[in-house]
Protein backbone atom coordinates (compact mmCIF):
# COMPACT_ATOMS: atom_id res chain seq x y z
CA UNK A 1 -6.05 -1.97 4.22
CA UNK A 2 -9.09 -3.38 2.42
CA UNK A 3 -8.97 -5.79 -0.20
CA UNK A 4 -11.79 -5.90 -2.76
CA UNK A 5 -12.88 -8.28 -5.21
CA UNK A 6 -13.95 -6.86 -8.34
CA UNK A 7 -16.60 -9.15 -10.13
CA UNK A 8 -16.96 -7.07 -13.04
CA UNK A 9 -15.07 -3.79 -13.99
CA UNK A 10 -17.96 -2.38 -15.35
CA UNK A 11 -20.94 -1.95 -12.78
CA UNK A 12 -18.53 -2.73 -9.85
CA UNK A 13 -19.65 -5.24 -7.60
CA UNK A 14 -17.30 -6.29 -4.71
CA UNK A 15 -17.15 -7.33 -1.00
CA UNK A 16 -14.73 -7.47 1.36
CA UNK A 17 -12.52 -10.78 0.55
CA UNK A 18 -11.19 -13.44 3.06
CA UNK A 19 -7.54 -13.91 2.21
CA UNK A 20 -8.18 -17.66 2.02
CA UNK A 21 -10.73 -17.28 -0.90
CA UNK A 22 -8.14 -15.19 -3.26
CA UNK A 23 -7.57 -18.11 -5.39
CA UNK A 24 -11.24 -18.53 -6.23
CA UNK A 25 -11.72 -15.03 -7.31
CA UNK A 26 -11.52 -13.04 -10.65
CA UNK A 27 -8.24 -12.28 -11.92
CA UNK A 28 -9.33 -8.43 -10.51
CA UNK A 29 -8.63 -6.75 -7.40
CA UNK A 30 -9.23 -3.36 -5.86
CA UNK A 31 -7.01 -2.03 -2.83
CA UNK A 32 -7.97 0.23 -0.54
CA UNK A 33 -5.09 2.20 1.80
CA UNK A 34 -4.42 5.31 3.26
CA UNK A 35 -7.32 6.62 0.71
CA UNK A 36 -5.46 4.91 -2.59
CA UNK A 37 -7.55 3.19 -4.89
CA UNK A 38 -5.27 0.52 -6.18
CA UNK A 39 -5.90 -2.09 -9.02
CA UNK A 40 -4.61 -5.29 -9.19
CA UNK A 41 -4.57 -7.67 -12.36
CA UNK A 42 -2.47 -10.47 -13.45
CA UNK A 43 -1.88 -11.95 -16.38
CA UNK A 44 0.16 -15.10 -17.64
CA UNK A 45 1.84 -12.93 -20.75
CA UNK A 46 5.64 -12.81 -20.36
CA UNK A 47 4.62 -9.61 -21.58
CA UNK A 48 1.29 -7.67 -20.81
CA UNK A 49 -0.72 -5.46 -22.79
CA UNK A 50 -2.92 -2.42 -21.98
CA UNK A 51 -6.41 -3.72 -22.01
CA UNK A 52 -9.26 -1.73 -22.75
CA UNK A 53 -10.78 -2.78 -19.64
CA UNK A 54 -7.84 -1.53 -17.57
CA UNK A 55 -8.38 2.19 -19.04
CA UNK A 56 -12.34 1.46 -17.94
CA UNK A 57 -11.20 0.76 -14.23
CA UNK A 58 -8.87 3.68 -14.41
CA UNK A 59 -12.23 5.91 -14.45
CA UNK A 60 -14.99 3.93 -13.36
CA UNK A 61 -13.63 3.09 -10.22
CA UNK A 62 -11.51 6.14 -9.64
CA UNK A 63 -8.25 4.16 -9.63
CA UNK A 64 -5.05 6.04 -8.37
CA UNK A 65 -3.00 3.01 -10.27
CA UNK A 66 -3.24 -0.21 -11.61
CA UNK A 67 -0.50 -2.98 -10.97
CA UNK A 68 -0.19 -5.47 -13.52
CA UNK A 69 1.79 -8.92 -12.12
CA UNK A 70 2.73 -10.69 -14.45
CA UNK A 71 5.48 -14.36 -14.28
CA UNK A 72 8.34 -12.41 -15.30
CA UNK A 73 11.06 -10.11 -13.11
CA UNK A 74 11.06 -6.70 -14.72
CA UNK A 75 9.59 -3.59 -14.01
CA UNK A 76 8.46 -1.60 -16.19
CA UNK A 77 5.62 1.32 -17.34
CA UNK A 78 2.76 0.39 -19.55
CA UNK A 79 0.92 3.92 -18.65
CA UNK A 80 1.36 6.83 -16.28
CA UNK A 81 -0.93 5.10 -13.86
CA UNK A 82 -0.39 1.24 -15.11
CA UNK A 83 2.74 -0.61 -13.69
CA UNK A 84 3.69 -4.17 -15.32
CA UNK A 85 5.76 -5.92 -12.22
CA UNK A 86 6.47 -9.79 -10.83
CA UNK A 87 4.69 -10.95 -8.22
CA UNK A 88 8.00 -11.13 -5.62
CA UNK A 89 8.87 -7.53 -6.24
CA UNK A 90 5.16 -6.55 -5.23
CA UNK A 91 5.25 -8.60 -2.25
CA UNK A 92 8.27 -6.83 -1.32
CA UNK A 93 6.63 -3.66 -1.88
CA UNK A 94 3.94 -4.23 -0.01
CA UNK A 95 5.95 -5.74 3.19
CA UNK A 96 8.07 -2.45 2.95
CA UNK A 97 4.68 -0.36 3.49
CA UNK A 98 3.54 -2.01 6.43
């Protein structure tokens, strides 16, 4: 797996990120495994919102899906390729795919 930091959605500029250094970076990520693109974003709101700039990564960086983590517990849709979902649910989800 590779784990990218995204700078700026728009004109993409990232490097491979030591997992020590996550809490420094942008609220951004971009996932790399088994050839998924995978976006990361989180956001405070007890309930997120489509940004325009998650539509932007969608096609500028060729994103299979974006996951949106968020402080609350549910799960739920926000686009066919954006997930809203709390940060212990993706942690599971990501221990059950290693």
């Amino acid at each position: 797996m590779y784990l990218l930091c995204c700078a700026k959605i728009s004109g993409y500029e990232g490097g491979a990120a030591p997992v020590d250094s996550l809490i420094a970076m942008q609220r951004e990520l971009l996932i790399m495994e088994n050839g998924r693109r995978i976006g990361i974003e989180y956001q405070l709101s007890e309930a997120p919102k489509p940004t325009k700039s998650m539509y932007v990564a969608l096609e500028d960086l060729a994103l299979d899906s974006i996951y949106v983590i968020y402080p609350g517990k549910e799960r739920y849709p926000l686009h066919e390729r954006i997930e809203v979902i709390s940060l212990s649910l993706f942690i599971g989800e990501c221990l059950n795919h290693t």
